[in-house]
Each structure stands twice: as C-alpha cells, then as structure tokens.
PDB file of N, CA and C in Angstrom:
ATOM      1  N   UNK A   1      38.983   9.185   9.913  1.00  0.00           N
ATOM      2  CA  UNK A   1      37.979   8.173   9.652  1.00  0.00           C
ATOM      3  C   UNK A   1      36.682   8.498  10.394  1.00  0.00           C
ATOM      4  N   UNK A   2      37.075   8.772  11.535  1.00  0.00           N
ATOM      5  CA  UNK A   2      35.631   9.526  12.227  1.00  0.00           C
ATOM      6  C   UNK A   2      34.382  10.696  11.505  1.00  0.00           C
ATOM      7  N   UNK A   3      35.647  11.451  11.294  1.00  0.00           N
ATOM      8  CA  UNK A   3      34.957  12.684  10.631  1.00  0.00           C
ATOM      9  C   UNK A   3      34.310  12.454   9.373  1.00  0.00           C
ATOM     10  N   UNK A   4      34.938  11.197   8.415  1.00  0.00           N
ATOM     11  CA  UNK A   4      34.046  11.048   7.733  1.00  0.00           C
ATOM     12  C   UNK A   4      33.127  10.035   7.738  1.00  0.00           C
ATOM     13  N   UNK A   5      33.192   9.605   9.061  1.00  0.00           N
ATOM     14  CA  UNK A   5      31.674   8.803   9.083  1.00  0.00           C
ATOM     15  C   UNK A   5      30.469   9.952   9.636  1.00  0.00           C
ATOM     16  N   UNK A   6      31.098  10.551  10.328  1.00  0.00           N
ATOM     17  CA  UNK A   6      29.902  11.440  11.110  1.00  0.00           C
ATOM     18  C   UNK A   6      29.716  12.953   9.868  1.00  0.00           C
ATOM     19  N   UNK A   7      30.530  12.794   8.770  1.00  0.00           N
ATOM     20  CA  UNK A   7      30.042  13.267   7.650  1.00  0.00           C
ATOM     21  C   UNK A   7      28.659  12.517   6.658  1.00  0.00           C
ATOM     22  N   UNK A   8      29.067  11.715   6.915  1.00  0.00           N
ATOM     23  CA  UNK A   8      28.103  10.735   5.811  1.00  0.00           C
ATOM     24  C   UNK A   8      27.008  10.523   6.900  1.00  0.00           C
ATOM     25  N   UNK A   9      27.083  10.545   7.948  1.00  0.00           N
ATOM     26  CA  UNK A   9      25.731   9.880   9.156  1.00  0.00           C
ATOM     27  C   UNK A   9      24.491  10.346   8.629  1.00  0.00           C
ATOM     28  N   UNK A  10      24.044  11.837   8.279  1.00  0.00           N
ATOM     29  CA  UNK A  10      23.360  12.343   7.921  1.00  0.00           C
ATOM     30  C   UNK A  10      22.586  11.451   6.604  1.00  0.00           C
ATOM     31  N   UNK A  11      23.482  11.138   6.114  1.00  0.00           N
ATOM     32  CA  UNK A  11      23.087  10.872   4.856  1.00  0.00           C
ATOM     33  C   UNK A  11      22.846   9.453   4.499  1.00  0.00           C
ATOM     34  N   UNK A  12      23.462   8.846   5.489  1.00  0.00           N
ATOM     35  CA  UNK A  12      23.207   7.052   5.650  1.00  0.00           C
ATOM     36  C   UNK A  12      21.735   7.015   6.466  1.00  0.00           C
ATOM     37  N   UNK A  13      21.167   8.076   7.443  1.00  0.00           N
ATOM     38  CA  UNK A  13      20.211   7.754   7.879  1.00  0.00           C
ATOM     39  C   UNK A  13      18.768   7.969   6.972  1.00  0.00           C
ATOM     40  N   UNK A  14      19.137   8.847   6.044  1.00  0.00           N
ATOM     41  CA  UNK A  14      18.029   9.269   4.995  1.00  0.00           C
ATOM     42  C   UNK A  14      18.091   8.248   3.923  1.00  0.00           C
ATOM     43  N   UNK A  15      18.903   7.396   3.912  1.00  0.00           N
ATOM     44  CA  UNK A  15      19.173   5.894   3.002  1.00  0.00           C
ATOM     45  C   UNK A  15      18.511   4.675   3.705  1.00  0.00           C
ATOM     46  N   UNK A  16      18.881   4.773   4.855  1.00  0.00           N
ATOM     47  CA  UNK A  16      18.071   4.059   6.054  1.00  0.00           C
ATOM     48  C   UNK A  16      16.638   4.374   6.020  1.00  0.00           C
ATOM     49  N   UNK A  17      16.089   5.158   6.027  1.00  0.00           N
ATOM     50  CA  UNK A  17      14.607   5.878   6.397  1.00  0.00           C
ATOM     51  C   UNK A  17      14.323   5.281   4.557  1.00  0.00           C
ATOM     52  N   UNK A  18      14.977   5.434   3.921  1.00  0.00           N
ATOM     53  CA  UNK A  18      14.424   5.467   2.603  1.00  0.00           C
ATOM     54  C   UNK A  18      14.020   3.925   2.280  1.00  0.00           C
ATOM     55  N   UNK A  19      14.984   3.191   2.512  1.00  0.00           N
ATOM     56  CA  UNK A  19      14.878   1.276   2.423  1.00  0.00           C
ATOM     57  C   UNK A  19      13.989   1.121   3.343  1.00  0.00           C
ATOM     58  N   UNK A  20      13.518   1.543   4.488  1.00  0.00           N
ATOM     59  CA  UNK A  20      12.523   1.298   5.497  1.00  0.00           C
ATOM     60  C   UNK A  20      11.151   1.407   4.969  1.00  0.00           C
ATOM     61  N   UNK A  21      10.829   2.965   4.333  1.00  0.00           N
ATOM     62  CA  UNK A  21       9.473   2.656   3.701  1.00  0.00           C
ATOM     63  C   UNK A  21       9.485   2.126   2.531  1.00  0.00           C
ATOM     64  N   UNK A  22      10.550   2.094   1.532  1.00  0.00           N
ATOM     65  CA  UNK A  22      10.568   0.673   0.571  1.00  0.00           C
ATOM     66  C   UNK A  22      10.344  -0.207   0.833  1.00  0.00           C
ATOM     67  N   UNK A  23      10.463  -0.611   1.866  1.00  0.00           N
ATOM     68  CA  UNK A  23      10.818  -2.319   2.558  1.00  0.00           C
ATOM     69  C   UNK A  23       8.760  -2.323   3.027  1.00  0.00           C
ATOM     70  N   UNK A  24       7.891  -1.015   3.465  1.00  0.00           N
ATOM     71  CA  UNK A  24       7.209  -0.957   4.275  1.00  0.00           C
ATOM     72  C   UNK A  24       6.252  -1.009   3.146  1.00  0.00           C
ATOM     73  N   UNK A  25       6.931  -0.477   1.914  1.00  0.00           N
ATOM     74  CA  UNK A  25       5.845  -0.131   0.527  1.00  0.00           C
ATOM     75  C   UNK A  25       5.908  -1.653  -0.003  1.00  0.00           C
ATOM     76  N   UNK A  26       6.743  -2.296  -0.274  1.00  0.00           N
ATOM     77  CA  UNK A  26       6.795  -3.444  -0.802  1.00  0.00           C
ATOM     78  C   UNK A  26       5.427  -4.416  -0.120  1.00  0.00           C
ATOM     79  N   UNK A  27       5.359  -4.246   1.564  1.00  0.00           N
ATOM     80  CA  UNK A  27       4.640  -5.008   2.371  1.00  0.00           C
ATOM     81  C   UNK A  27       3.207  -4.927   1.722  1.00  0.00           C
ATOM     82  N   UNK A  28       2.877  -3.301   1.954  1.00  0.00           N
ATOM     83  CA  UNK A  28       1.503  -2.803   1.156  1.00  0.00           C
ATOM     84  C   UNK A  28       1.074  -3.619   0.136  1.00  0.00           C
ATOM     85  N   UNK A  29       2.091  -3.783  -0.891  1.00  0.00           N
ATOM     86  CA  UNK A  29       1.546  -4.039  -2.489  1.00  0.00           C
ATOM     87  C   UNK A  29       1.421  -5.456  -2.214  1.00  0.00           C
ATOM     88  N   UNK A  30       2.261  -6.629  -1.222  1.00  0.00           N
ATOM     89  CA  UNK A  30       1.815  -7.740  -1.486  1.00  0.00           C
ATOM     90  C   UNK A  30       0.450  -8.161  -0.694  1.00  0.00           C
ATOM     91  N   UNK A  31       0.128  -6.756   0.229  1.00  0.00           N
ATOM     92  CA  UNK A  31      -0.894  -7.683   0.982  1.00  0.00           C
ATOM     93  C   UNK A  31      -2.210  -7.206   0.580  1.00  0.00           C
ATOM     94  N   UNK A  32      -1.818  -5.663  -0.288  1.00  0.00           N
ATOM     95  CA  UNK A  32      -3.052  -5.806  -1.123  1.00  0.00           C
ATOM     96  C   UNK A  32      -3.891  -6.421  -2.132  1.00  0.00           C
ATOM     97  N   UNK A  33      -2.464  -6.448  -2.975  1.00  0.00           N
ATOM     98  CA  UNK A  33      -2.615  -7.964  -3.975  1.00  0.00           C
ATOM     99  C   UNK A  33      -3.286  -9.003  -3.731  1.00  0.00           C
ATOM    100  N   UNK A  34      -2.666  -9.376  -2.410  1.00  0.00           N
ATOM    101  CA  UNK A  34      -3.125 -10.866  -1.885  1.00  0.00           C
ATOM    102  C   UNK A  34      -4.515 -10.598  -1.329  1.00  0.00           C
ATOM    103  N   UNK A  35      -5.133  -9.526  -0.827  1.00  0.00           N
ATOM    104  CA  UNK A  35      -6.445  -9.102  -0.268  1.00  0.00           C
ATOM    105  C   UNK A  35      -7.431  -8.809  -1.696  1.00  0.00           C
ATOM    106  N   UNK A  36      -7.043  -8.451  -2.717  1.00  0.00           N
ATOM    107  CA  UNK A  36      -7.869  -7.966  -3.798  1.00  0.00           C
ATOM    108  C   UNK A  36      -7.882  -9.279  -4.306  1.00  0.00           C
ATOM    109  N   UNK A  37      -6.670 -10.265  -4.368  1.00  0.00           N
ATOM    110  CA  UNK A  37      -7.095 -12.080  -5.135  1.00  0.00           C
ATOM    111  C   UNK A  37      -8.324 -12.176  -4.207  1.00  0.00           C
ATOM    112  N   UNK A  38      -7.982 -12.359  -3.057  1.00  0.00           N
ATOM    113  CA  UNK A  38      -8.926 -13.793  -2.127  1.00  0.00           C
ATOM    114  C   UNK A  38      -9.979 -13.108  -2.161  1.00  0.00           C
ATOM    115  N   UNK A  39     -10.622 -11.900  -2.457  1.00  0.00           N
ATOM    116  CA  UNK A  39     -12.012 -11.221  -2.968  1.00  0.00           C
ATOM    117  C   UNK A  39     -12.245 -10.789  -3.854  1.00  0.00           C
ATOM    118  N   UNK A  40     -11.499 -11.172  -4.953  1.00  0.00           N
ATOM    119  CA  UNK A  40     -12.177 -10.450  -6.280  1.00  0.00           C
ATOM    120  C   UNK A  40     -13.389 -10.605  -6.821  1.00  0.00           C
ATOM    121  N   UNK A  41     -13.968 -11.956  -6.354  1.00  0.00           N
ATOM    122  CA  UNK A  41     -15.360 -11.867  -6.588  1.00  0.00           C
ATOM    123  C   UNK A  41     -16.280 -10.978  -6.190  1.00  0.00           C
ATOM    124  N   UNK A  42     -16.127 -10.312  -5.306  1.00  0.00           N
ATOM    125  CA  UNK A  42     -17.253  -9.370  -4.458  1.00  0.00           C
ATOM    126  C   UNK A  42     -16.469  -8.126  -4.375  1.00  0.00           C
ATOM    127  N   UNK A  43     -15.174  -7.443  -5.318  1.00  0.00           N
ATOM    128  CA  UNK A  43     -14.739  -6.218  -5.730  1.00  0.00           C
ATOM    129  C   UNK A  43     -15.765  -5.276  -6.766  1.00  0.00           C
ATOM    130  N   UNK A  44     -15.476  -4.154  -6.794  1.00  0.00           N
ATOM    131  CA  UNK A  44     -16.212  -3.375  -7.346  1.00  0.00           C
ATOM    132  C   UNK A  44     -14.708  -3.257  -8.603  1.00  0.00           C
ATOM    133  N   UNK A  45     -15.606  -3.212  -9.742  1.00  0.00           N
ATOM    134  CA  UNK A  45     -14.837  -3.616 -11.013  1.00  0.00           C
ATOM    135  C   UNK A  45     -13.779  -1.813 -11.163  1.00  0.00           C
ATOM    136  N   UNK A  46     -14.831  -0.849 -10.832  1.00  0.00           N
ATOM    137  CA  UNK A  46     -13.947   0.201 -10.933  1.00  0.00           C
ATOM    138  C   UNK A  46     -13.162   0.505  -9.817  1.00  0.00           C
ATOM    139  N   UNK A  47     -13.504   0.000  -8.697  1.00  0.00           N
ATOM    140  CA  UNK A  47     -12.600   0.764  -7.798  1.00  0.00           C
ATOM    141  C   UNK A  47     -11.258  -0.577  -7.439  1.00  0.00           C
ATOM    142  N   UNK A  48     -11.600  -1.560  -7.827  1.00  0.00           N
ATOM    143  CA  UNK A  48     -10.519  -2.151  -7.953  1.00  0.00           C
ATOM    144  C   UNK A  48      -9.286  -1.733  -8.872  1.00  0.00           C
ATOM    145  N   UNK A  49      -9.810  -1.138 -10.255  1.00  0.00           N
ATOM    146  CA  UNK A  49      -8.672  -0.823 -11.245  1.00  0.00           C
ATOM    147  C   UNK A  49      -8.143  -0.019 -10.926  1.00  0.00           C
ATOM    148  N   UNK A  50      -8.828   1.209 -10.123  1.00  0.00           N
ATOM    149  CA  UNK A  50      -8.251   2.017  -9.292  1.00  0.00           C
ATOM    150  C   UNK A  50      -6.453   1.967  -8.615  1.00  0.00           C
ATOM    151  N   UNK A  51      -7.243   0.980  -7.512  1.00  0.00           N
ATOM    152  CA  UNK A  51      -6.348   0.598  -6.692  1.00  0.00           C
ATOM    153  C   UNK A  51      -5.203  -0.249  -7.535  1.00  0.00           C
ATOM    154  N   UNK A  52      -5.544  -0.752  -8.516  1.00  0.00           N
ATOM    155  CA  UNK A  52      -4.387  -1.698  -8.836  1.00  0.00           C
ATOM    156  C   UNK A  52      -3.447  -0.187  -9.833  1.00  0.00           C
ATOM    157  N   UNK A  53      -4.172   0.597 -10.380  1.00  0.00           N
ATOM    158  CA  UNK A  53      -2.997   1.930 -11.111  1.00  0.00           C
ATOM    159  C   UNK A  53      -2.304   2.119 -10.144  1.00  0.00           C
ATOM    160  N   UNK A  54      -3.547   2.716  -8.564  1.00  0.00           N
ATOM    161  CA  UNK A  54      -1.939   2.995  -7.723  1.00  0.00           C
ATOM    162  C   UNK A  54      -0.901   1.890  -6.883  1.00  0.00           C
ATOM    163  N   UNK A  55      -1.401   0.863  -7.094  1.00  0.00           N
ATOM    164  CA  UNK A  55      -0.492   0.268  -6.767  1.00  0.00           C
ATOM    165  C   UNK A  55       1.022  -0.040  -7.587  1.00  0.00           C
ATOM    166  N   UNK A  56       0.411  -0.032  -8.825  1.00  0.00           N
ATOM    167  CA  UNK A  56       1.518  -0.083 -10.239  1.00  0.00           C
ATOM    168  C   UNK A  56       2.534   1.298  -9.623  1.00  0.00           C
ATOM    169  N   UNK A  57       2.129   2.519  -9.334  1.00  0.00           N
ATOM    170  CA  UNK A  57       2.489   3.906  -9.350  1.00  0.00           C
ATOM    171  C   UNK A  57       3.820   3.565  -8.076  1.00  0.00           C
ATOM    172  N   UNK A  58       3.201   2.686  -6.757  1.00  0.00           N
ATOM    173  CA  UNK A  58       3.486   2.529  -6.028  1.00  0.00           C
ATOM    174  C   UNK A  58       5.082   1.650  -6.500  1.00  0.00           C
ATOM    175  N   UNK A  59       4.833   0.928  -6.850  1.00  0.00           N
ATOM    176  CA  UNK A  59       5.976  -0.447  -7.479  1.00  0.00           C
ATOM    177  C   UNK A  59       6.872   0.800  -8.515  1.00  0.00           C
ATOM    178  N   UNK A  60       6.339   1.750  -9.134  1.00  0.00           N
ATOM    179  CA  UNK A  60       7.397   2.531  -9.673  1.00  0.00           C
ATOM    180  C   UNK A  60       8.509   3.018  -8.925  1.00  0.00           C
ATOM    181  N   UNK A  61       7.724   3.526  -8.145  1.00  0.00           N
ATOM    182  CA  UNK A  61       8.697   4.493  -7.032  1.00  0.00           C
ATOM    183  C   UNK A  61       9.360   3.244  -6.199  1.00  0.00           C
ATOM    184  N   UNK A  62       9.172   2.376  -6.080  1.00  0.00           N
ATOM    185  CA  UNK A  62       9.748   1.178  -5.004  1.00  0.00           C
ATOM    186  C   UNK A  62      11.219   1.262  -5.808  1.00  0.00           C
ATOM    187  N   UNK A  63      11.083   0.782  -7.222  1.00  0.00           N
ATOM    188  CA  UNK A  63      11.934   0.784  -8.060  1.00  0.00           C
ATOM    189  C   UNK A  63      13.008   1.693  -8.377  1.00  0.00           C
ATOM    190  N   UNK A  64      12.970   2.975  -8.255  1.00  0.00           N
ATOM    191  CA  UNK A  64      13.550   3.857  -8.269  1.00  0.00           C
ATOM    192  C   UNK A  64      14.580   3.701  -7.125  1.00  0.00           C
ATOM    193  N   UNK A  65      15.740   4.650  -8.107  1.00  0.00           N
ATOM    194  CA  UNK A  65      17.088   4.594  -7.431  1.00  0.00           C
ATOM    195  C   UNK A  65      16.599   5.279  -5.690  1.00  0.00           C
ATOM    196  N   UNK A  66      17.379   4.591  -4.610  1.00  0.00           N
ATOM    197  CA  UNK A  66      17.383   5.001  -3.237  1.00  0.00           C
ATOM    198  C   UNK A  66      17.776   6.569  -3.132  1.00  0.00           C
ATOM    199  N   UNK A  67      18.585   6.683  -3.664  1.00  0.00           N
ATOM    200  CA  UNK A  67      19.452   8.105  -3.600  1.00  0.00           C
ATOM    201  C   UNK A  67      18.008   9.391  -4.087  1.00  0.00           C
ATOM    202  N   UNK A  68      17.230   8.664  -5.469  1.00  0.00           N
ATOM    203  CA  UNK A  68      16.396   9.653  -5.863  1.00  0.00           C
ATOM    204  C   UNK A  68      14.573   9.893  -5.010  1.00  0.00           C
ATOM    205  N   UNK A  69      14.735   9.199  -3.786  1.00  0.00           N
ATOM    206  CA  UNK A  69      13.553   9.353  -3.564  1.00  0.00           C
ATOM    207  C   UNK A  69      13.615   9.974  -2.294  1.00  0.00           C
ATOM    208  N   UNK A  70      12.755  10.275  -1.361  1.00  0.00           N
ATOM    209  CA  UNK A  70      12.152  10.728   0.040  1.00  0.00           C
ATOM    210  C   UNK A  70      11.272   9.895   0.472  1.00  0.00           C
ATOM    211  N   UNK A  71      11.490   9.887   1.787  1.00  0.00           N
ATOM    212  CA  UNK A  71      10.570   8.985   2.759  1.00  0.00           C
ATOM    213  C   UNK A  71       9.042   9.412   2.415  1.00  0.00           C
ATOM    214  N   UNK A  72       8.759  11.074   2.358  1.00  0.00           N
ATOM    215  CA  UNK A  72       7.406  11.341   2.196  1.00  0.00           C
ATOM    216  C   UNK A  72       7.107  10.851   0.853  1.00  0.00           C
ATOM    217  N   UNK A  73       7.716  10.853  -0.280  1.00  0.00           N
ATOM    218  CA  UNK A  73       6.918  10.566  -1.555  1.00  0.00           C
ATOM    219  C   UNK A  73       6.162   9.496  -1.627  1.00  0.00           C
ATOM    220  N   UNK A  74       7.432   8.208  -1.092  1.00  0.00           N
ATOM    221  CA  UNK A  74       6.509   6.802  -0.570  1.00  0.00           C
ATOM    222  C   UNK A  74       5.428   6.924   0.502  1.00  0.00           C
ATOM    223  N   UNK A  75       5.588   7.341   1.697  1.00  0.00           N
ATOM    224  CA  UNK A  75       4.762   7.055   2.704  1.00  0.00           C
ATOM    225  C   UNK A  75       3.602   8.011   1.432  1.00  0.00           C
ATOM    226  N   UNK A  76       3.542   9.067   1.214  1.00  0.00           N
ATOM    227  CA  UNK A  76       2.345   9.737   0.424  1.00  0.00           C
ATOM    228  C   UNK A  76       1.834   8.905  -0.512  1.00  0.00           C
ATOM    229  N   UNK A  77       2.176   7.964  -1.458  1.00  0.00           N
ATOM    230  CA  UNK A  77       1.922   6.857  -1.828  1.00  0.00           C
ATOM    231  C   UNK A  77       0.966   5.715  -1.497  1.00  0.00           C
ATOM    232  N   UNK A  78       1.702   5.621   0.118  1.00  0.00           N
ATOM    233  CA  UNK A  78       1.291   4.130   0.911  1.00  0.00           C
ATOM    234  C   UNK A  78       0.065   4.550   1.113  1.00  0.00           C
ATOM    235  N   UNK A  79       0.066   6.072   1.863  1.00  0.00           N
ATOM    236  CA  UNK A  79      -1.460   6.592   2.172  1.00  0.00           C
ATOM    237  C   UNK A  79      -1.942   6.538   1.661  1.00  0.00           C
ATOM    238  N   UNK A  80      -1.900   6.705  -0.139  1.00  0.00           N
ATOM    239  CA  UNK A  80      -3.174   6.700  -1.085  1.00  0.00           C
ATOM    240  C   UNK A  80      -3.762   4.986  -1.202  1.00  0.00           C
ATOM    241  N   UNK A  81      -2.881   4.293  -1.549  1.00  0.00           N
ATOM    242  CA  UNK A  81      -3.240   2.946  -1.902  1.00  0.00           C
ATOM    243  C   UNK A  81      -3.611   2.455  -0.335  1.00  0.00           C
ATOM    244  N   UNK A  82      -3.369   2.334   0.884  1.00  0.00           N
ATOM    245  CA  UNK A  82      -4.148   2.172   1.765  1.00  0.00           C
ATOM    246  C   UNK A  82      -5.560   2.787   2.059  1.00  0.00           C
ATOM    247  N   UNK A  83      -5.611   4.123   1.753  1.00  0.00           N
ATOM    248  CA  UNK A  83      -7.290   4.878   1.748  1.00  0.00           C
ATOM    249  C   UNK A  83      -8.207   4.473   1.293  1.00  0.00           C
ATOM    250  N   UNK A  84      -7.362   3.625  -0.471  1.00  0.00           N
ATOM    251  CA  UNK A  84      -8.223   3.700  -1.567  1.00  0.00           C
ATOM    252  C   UNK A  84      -8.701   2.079  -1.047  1.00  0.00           C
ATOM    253  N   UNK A  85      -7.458   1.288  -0.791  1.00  0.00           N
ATOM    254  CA  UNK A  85      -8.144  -0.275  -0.133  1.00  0.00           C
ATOM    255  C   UNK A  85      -8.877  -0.479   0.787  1.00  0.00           C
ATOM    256  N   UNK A  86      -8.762   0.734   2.034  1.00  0.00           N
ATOM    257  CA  UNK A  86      -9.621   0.483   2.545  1.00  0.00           C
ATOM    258  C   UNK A  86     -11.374   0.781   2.478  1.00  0.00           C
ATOM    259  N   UNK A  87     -11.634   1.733   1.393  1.00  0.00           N
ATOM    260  CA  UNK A  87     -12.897   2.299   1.273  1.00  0.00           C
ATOM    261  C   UNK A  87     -13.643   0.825   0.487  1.00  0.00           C
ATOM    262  N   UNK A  88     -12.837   0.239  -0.060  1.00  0.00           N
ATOM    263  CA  UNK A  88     -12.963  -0.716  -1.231  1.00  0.00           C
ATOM    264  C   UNK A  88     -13.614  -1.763  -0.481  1.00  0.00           C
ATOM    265  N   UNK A  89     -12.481  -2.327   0.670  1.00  0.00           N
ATOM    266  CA  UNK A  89     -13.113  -3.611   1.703  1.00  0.00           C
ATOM    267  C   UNK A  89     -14.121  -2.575   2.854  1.00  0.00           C
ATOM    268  N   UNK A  90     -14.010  -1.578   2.703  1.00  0.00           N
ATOM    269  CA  UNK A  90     -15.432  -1.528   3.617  1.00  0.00           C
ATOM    270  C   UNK A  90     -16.490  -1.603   2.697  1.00  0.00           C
ATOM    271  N   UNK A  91     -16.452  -1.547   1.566  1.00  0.00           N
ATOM    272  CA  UNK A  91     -17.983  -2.196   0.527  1.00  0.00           C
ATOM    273  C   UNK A  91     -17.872  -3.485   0.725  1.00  0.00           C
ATOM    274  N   UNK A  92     -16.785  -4.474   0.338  1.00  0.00           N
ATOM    275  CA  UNK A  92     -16.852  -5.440   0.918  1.00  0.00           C
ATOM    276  C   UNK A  92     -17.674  -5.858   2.160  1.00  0.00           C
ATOM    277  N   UNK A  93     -16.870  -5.567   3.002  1.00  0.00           N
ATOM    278  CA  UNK A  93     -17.677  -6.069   3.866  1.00  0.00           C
ATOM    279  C   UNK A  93     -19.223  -5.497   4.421  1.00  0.00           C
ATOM    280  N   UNK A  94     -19.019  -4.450   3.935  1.00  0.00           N
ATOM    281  CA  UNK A  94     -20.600  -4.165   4.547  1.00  0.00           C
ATOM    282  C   UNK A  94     -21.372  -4.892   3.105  1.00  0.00           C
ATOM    283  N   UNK A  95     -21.322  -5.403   2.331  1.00  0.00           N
ATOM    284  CA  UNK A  95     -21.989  -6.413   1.413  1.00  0.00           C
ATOM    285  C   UNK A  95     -21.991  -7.924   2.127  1.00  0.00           C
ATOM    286  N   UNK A  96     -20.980  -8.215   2.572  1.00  0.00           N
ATOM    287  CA  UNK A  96     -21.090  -9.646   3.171  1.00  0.00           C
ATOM    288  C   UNK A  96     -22.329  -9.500   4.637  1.00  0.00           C
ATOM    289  N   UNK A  97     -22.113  -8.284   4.968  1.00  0.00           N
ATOM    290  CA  UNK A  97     -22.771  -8.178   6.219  1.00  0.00           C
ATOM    291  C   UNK A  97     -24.025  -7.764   5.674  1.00  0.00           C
ATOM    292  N   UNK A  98     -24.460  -7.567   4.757  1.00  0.00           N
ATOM    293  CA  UNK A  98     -26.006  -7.391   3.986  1.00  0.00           C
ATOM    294  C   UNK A  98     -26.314  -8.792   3.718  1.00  0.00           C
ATOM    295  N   UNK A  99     -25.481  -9.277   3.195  1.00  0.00           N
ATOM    296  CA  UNK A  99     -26.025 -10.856   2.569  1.00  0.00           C
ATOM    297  C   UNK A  99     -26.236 -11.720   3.743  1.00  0.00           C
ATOM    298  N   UNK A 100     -25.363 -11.547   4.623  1.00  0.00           N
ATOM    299  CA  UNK A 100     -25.375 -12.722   6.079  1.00  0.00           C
ATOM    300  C   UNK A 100     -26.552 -12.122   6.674  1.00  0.00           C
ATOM    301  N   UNK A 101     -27.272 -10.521   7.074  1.00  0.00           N
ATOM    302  CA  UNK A 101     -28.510 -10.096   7.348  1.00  0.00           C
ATOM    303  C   UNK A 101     -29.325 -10.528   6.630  1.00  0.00           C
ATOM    304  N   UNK A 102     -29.491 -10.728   5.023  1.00  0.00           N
ATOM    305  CA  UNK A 102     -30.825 -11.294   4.250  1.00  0.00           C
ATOM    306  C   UNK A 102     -30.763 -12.507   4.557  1.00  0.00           C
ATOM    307  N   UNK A 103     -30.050 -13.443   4.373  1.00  0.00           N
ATOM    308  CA  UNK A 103     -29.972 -14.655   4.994  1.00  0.00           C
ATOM    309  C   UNK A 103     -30.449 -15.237   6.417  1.00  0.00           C
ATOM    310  N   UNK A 104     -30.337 -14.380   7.424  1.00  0.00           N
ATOM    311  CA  UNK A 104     -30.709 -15.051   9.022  1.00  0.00           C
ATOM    312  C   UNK A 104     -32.071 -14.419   8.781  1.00  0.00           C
ATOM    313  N   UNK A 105     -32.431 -13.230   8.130  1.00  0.00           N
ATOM    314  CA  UNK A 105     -33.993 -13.101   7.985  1.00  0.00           C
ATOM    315  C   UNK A 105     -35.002 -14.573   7.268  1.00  0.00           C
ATOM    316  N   UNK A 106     -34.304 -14.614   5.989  1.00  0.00           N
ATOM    317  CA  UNK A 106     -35.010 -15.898   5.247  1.00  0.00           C
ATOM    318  C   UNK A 106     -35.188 -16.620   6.051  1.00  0.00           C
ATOM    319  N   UNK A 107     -34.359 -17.235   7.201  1.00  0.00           N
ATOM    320  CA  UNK A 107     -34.527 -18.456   8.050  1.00  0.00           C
ATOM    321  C   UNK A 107     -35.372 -18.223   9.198  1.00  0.00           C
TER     322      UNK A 107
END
C-alpha cells in the first residue's frame, strides 16, 4: 500500500498543482469580469473585446480534463489576460486622472 502511494505521489502532486492554478484561473476571470462590468463605461471598445476572447480561451482550458493540462499552459494564460487587463485599466485610469486634472483646473 505504501509503494503504491509513493507511486502515484508524483502524480497526485501535478493534479494538485493543476486544480491550484484552475482554482487561481477561475479567480482571474471573475475579477476581471467584475472589473470590466463596474467600468465599462470608460473601456476602450477594442481592447476590451480583446480581453474578453482571452478570457473565453482562458474558461476553455479551466474546463478541460485535469489529467490533460499543465500548470504552465494556465499560468501562460493567466499572464496574458492579466497583461492585457492591466494595460486596459492603466488607460482607465490615467483617463480618470485627466478628467479629475481638467476639472480642479476649471475651478
């Protein structure tokens, strides 16, 4: 019974590592979601659609059988749709921070 747990160990930890960035990819997609709602007004129309393909791309691979994936394919994933969100809210915000500058000038 030993031997075949410390047979399988190998292979329960790469199942482990695998549900971890599933579990870590899942986090991504809802909080981008939820970050692209509460600003869609002040999104950029293309680079939002962007982000929402890879996020779709992202939810594919979430989906996919445990056995058929690697930790890097997701984390390579997470990196893209995090890069791409973040270039997105730094227009964001450096637009809010233009408008709040034209504003304390007017006054």
């Amino acid at each position: 019974m030993i031997l075949e747990a410390e047979k399988h160990a190998e292979s329960d930890k790469k199942k482990k590592d695998v549900i971890e960035i599933v579990n870590n990819a899942q986090t991504v997609i809802a909080d981008t979601e939820k970050a692209m709602n509460d600003f869609k007004d002040q999104l950029d129309a293309t680079e939002s659609e962007k982000i929402k393909g890879l996020l779709e791309e992202l939810k594919g691979l979430c989906a996919q059988d445990i056995d058929s994936l690697t930790v890097e394919q997701v984390k390579g994933k997470i990196d893209e749709v995090q890069q791409a969100s973040l270039k997105l809210f730094e227009l964001v915000y450096k637009n809010k921070s233009n408008e709040n500058n034209n504003n304390n000038q007017q006054q």
